[in-house]
PDB file of N, CA and C in Angstrom:
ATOM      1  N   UNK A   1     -55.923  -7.520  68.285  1.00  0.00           N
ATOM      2  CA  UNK A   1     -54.808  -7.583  67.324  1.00  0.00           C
ATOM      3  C   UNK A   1     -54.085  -8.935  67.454  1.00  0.00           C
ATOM      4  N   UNK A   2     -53.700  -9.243  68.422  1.00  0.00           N
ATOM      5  CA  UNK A   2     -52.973 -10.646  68.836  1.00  0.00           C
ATOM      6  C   UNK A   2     -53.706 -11.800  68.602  1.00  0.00           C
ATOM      7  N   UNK A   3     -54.775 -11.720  68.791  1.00  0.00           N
ATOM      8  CA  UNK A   3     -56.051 -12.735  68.147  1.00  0.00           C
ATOM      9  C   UNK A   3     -55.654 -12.651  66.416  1.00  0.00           C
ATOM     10  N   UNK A   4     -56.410 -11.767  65.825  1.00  0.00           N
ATOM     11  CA  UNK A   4     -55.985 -12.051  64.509  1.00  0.00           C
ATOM     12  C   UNK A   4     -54.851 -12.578  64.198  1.00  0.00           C
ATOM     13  N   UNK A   5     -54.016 -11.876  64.535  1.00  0.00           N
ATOM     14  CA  UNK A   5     -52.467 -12.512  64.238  1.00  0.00           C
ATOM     15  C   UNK A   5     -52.205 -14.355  64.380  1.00  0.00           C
ATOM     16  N   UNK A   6     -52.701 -15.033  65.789  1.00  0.00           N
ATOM     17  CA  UNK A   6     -52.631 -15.826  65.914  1.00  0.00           C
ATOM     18  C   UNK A   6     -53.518 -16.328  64.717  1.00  0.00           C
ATOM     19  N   UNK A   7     -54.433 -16.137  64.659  1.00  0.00           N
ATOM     20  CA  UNK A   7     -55.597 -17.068  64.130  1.00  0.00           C
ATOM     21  C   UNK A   7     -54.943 -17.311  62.293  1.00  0.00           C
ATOM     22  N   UNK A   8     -53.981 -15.923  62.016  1.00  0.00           N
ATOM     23  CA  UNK A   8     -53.516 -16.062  60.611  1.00  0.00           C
ATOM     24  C   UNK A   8     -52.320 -16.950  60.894  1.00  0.00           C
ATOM     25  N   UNK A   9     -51.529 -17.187  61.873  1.00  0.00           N
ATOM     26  CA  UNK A   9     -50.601 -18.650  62.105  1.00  0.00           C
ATOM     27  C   UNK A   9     -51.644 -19.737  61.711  1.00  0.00           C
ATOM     28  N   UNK A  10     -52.485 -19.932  62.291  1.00  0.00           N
ATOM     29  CA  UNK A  10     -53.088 -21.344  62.625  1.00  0.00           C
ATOM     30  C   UNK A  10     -53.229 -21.525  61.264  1.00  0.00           C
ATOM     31  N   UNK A  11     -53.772 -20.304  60.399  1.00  0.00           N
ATOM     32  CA  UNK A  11     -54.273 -20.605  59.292  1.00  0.00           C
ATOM     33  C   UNK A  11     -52.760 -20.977  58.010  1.00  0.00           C
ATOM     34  N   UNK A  12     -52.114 -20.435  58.209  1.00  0.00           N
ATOM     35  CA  UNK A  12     -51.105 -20.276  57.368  1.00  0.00           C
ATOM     36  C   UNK A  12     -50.324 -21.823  57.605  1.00  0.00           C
ATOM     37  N   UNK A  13     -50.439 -22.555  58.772  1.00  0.00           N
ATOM     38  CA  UNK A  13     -49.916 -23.464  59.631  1.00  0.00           C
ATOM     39  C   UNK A  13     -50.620 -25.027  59.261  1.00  0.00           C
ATOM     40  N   UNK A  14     -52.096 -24.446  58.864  1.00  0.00           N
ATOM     41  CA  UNK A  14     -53.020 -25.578  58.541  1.00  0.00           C
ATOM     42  C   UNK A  14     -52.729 -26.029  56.855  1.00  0.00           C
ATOM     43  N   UNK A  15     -52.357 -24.753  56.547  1.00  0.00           N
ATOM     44  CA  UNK A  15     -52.226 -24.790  54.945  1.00  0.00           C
ATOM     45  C   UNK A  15     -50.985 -25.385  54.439  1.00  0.00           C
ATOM     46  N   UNK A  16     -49.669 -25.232  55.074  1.00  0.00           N
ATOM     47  CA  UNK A  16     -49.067 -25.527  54.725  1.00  0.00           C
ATOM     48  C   UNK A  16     -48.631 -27.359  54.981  1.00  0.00           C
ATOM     49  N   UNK A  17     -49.225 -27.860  56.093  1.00  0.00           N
ATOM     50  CA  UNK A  17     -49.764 -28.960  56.260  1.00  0.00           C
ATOM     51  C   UNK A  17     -50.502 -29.469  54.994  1.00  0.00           C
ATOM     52  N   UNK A  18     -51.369 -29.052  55.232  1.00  0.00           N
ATOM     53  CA  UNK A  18     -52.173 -29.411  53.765  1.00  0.00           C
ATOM     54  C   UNK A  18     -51.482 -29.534  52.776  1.00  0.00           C
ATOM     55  N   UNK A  19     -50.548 -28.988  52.196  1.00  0.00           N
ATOM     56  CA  UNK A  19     -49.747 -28.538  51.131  1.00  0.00           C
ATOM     57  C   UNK A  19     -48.909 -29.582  51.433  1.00  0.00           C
ATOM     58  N   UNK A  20     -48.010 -30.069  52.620  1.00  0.00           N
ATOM     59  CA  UNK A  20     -47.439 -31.055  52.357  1.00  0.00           C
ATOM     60  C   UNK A  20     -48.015 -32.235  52.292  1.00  0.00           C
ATOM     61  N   UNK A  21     -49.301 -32.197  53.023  1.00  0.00           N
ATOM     62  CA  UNK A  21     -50.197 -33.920  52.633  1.00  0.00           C
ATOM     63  C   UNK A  21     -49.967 -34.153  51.043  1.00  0.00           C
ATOM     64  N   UNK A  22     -50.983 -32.866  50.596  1.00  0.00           N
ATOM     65  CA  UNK A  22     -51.398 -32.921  49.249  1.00  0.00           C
ATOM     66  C   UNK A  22     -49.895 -33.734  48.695  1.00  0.00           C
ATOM     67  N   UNK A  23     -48.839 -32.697  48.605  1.00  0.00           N
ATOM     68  CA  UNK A  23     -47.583 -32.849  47.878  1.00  0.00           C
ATOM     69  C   UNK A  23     -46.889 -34.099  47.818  1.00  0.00           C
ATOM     70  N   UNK A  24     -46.814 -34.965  49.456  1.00  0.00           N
ATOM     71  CA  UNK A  24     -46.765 -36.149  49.641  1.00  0.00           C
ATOM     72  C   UNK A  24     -47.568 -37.302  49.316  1.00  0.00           C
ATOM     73  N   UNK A  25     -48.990 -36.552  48.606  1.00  0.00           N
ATOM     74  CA  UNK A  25     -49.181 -37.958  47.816  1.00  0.00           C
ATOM     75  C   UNK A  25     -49.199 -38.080  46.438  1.00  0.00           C
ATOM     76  N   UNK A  26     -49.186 -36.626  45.769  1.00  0.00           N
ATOM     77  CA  UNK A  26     -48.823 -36.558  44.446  1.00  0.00           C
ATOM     78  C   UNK A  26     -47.359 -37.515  43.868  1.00  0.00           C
ATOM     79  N   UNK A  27     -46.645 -36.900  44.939  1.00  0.00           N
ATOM     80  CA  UNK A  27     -45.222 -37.626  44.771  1.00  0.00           C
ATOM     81  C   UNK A  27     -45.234 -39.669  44.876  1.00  0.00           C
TER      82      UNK A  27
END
């Protein structure tokens, strides 16, 4: 259970990274 959980941070964590790259170069 604690595995999944973590692994949906990392993921949620990677994305939103992403999301600000992306966003920061649109801008």
């Amino acid at each position: 259970m604690f595995r999944s959980v973590r692994l949906l941070g990392l993921l949620l964590n990677a994305l939103s990274l992403r999301g600000r790259l992306v966003g920061g170069i649109k801008h």
